[in-house]
Protein backbone atom coordinates (compact mmCIF):
# COMPACT_ATOMS: atom_id res chain seq x y z
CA UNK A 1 0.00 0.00 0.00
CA UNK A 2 1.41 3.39 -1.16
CA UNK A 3 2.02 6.30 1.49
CA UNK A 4 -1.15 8.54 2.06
CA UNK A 5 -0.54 11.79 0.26
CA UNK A 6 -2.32 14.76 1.81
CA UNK A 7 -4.34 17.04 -0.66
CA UNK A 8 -6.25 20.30 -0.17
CA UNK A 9 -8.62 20.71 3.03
CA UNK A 10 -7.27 17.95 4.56
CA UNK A 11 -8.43 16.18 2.09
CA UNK A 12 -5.80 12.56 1.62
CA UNK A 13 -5.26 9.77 -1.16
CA UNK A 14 -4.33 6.75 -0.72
CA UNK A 15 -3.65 3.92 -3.35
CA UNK A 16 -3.51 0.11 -2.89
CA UNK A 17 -4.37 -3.39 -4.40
CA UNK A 18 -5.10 -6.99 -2.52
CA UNK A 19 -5.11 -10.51 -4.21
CA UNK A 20 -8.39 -12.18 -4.05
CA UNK A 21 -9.16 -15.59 -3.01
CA UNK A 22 -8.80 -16.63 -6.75
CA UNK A 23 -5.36 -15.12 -7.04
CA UNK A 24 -6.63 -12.29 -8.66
CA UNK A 25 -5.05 -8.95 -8.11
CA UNK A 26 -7.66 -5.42 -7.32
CA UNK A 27 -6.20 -2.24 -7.25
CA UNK A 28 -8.28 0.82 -5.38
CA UNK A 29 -7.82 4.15 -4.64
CA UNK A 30 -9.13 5.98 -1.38
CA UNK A 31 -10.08 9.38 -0.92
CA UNK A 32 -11.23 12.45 0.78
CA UNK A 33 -11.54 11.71 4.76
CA UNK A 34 -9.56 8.12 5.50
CA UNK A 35 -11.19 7.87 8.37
CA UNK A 36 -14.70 8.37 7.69
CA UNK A 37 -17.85 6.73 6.84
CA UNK A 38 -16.59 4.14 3.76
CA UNK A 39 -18.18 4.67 0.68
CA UNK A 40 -17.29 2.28 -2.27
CA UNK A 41 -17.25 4.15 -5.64
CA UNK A 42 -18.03 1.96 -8.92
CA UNK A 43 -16.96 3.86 -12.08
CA UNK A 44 -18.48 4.28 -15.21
CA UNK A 45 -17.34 2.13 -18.83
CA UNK A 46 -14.46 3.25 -19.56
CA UNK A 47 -13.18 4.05 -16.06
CA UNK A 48 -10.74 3.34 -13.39
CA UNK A 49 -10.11 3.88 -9.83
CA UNK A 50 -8.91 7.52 -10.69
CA UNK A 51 -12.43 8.37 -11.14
CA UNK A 52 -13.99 10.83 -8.66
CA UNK A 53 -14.53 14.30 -8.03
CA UNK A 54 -11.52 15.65 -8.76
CA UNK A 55 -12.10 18.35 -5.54
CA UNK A 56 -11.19 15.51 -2.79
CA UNK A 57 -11.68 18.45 0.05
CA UNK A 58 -15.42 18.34 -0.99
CA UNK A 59 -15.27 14.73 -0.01
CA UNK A 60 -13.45 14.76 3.44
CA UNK A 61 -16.08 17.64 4.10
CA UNK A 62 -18.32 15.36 4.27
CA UNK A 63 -16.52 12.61 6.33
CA UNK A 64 -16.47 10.70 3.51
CA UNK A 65 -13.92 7.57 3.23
CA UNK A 66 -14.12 6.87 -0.70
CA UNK A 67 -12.75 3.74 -2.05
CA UNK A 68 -13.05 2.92 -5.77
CA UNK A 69 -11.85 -0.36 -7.30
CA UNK A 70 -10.48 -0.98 -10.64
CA UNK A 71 -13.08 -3.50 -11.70
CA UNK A 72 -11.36 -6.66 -13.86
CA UNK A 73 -9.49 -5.71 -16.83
CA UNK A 74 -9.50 -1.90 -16.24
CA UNK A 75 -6.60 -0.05 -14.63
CA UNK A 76 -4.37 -2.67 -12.73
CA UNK A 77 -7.16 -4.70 -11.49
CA UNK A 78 -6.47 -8.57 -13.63
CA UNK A 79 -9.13 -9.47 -16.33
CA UNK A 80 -11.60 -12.34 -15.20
CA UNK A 81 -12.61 -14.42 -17.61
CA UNK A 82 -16.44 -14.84 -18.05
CA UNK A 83 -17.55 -12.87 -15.28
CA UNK A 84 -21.20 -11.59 -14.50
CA UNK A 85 -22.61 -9.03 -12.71
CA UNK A 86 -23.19 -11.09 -9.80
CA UNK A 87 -19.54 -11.56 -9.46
CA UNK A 88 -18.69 -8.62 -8.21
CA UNK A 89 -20.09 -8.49 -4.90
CA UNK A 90 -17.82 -10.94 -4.04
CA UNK A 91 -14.61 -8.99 -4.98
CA UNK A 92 -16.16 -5.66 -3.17
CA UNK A 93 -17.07 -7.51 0.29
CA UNK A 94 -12.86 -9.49 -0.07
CA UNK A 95 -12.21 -5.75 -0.58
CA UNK A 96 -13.88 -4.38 2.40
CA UNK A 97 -12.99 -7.19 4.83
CA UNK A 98 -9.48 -6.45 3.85
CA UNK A 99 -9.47 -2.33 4.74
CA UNK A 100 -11.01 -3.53 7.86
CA UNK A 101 -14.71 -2.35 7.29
CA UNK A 102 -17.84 -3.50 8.96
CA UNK A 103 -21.05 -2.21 6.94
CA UNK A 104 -20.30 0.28 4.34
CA UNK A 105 -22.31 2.24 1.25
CA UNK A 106 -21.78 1.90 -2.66
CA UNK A 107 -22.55 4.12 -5.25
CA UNK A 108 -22.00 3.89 -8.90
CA UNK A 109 -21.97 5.74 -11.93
CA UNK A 110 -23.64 4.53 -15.30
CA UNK A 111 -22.10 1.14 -16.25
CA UNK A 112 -21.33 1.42 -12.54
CA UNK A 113 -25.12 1.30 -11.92
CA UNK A 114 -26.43 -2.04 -12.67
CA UNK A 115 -22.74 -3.17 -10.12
CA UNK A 116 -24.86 -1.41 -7.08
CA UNK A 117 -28.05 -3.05 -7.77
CA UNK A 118 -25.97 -6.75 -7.61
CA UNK A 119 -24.13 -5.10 -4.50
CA UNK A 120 -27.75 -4.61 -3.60
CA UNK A 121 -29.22 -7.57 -4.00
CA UNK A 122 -26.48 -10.33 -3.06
CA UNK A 123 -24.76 -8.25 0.07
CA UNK A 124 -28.19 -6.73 1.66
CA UNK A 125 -27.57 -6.03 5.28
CA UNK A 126 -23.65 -5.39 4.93
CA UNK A 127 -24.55 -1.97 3.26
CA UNK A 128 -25.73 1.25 4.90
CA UNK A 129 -27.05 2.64 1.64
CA UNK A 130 -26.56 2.35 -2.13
CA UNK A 131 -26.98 5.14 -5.25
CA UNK A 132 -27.15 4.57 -8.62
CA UNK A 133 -26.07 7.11 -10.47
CA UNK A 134 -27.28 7.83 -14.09
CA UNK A 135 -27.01 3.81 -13.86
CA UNK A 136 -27.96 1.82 -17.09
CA UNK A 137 -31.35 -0.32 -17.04
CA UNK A 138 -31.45 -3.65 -18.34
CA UNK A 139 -31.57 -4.06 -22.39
CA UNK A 140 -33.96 -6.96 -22.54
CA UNK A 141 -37.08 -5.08 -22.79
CA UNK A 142 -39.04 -2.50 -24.91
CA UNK A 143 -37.96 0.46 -25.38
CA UNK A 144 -34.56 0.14 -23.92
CA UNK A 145 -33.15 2.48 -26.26
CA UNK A 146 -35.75 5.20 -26.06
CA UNK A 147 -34.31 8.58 -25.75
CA UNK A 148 -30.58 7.71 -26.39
CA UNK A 149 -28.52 9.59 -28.77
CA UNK A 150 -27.31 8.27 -31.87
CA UNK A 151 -24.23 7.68 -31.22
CA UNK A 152 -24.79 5.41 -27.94
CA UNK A 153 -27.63 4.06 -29.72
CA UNK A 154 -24.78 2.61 -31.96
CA UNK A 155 -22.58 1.95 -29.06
CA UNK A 156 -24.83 -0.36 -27.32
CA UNK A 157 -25.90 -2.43 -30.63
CA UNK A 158 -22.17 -2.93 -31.01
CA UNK A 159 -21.64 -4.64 -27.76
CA UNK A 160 -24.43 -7.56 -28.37
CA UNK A 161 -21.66 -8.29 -31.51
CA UNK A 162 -19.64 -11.15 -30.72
CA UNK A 163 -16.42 -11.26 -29.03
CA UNK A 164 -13.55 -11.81 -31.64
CA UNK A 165 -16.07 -8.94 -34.13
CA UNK A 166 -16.26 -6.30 -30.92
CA UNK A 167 -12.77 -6.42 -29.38
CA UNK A 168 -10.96 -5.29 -32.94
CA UNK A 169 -13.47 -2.38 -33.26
CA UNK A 170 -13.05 -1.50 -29.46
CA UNK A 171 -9.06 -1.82 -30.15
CA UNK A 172 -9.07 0.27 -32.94
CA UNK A 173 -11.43 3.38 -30.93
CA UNK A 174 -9.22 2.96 -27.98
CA UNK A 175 -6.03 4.03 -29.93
CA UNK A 176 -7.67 6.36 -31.18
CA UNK A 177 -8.45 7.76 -28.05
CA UNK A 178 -4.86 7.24 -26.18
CA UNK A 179 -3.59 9.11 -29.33
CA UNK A 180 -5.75 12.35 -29.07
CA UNK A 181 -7.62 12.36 -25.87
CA UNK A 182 -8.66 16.07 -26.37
CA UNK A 183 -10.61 15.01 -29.28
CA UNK A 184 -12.48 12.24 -27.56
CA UNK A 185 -13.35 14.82 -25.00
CA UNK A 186 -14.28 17.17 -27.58
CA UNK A 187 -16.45 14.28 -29.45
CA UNK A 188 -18.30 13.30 -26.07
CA UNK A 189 -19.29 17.25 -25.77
CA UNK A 190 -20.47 17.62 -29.11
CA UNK A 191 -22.83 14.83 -28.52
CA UNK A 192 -24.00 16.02 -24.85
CA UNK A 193 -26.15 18.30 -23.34
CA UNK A 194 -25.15 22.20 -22.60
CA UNK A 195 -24.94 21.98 -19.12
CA UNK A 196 -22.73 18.65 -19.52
CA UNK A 197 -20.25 21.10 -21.91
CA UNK A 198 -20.30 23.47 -19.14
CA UNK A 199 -19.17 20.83 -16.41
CA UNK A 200 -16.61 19.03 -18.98
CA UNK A 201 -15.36 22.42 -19.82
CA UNK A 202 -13.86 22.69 -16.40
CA UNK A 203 -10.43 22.27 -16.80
CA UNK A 204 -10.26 19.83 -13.57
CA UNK A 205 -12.92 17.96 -14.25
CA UNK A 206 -11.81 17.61 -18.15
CA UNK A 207 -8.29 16.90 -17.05
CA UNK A 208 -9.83 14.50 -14.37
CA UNK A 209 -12.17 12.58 -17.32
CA UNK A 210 -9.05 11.95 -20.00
CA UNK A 211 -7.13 10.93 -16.91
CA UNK A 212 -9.71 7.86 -15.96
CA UNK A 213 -10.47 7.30 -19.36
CA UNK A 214 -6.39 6.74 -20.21
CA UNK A 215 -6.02 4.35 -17.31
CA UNK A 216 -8.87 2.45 -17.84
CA UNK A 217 -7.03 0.82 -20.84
CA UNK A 218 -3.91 0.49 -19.80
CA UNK A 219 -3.85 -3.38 -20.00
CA UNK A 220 -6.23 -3.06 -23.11
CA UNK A 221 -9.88 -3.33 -24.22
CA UNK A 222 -10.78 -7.08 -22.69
CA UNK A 223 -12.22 -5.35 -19.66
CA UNK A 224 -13.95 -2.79 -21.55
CA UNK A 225 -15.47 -5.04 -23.86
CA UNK A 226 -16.22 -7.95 -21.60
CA UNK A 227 -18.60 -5.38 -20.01
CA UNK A 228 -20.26 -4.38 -22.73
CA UNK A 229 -21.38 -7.64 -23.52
CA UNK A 230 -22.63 -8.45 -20.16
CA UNK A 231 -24.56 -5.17 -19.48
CA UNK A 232 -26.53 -5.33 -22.55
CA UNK A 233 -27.63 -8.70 -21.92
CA UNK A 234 -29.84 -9.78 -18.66
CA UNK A 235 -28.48 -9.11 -15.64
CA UNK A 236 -29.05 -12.56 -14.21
CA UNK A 237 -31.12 -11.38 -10.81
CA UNK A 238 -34.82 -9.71 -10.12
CA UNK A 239 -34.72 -6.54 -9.25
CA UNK A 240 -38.06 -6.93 -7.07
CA UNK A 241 -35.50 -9.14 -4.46
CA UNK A 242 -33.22 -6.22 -3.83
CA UNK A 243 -34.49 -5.01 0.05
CA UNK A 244 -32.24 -2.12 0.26
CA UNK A 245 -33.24 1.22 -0.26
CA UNK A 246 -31.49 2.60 -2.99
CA UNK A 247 -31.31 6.28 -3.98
CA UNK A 248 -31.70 7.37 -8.07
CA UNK A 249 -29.85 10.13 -9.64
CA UNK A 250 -31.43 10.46 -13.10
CA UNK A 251 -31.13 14.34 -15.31
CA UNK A 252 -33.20 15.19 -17.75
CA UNK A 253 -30.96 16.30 -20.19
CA UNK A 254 -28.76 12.65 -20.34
CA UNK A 255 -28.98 11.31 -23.91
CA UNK A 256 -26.21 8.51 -22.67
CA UNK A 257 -28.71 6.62 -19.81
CA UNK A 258 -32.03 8.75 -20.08
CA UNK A 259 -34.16 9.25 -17.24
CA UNK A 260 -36.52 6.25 -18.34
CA UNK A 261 -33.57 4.06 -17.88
CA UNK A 262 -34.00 5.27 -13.84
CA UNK A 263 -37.80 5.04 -14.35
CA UNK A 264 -37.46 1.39 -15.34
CA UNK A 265 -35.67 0.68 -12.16
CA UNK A 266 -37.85 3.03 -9.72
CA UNK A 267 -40.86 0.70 -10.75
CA UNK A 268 -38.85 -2.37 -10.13
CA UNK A 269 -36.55 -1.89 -7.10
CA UNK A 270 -38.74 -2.20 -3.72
CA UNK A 271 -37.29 0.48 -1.61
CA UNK A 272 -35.73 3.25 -4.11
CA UNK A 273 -35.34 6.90 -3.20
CA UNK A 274 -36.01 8.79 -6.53
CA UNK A 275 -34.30 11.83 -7.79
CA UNK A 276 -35.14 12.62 -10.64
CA UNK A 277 -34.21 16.71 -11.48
CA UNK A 278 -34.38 18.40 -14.99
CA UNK A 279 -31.57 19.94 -16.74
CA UNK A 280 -28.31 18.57 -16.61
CA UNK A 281 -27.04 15.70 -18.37
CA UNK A 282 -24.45 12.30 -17.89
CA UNK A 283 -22.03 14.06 -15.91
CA UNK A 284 -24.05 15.78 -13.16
CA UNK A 285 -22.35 13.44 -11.07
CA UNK A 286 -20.15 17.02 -10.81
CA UNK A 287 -22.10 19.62 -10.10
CA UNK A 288 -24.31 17.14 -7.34
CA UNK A 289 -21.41 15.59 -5.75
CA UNK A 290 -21.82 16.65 -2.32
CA UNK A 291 -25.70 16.55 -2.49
CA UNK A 292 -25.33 12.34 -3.46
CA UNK A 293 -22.76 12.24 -0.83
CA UNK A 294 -24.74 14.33 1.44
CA UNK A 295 -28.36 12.07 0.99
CA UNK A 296 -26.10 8.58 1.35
CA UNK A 297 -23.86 8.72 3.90
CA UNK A 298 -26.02 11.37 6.37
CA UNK A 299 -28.83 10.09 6.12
């Protein structure tokens, strides 16, 4: 585990990895408050573990312990072959009973989503709270697609493609990307809505997005496209089983995971906590930090 590097308000980072009972390896960073209430962060496709808010002080504000994962293939956390959904609650509780933790929250961000309702469902009373955070819905149903743009709606009917057909295609995108990240930033804003240009146009919060994005990658696409595959097709659990209350963040102006993606899931989940706001777009995760923060871990 790497020294703890203290950042502004107090705020403090802290990077590590542990080898799971399969002999995998999972790397996480923590931030914000180290010893605070532990919140486990599940980024977005493509992401990494360097994917937060890249103001840590508003996080230790809060008394917030964040700890976000690499999941397999991204970052330096090893590709498992095969895996499901329902495979990762078992990597995030080996995480947590390694940093010592008792009963914690999660909260995830659009392909991050459908990891908290799993978390949800197969580790029930080990959590304090869960959010899903402009969270995908499952495909396998009408109207899946309904208020995507055309670019994602392109995006997911390439990841039902096969394997050895995707993974070229993905390769070929990702150099792209590693070559010029500017101009995959400036190709995600083109396609987004104005107040998502206004938050990406924050050089922070740019810099912080082509910084996740580059590490997510770094061992190649077989993460990336792995999850694709599996979050397009069903999840492999009912979401009427889930008994935890889970909170929905959901903007009206995201044309990556509309709002009837969160809609979908507010009619399903038992217990869900809806917030569903106009405006905005797929990265209000920004400008609403502290308020998701503020609703989990408080309350």
């Amino acid at each position: 585990m790497n020294e703890v590097r203290v950042r502004e308000e107090g705020a403090q980072v802290r990077e590590g990895s542990i080898r799971l009972r399969d002999g995998r390896r999972l790397a996480y960073v923590e931030s914000g408050n180290l010893e605070g209430s532990p919140v486990i962060f599940l980024h977005g496709n493509p992401g990494s573990r360097y994917m937060r808010h890249p103001d840590d002080g508003l996080t230790a504000s809060l008394g917030v312990r964040l700890i976000t994962p690499d999941r397999p293939g991204y970052g330096l956390s090893d590709f498992q072959r095969g895996r499901t959904l329902l495979d990762m609650p078992a990597d995030i509780e080996q995480l947590a009973n390694a940093l010592g933790l008792g009963r914690f929250a999660v909260m995830g961000v659009s392909a991050g989503g459908p990891y908290v309702a799993a978390c949800a469902y197969r580790l029930g009373e080990r959590l304090t709270g869960a959010a899903i955070i402009s969270g995908s819905a499952p495909f396998n149903r009408s109207g899946a697609v309904e208020g995507v743009n055309r670019d994602y709606r392109t995006a997911y009917a390439l990841a039902t493609w096969p394997h050895w057909l995707l993974q070229p295609i993905m390769t070929l995108h990702d150099r792209s990307v590693r070559r010029r990240p500017d101009r995959a930033l400036a190709a995600v804003m083109a396609h987004c809505s104005a107040d998502d240009r206004a938050v990406l146009s924050d050089p922070l919060i740019g810099s912080q997005v082509q910084g996740f994005r580059t590490e997510a990658t770094r061992q190649g696409v077989q993460g990336m496209a792995r999850e694709a595959r599996l979050l397009t097709t069903p999840w492999g659990f009912p979401l009427g089983d889930i008994r935890v209350p889970v909170h929905l963040w959901y903007w009206e102006g995201d044309s990556i995971v509309p709002q009837q993606m969160g809609r979908y899931l507010h009619a399903r989940i038992p217990h869900t906590v809806p917030h569903f706001l106009p405006g905005g777009g797929h990265f209000s995760i920004y400008t609403h930090w502290k308020d998701i923060l503020r609703e989990l871990v408080l309350r």
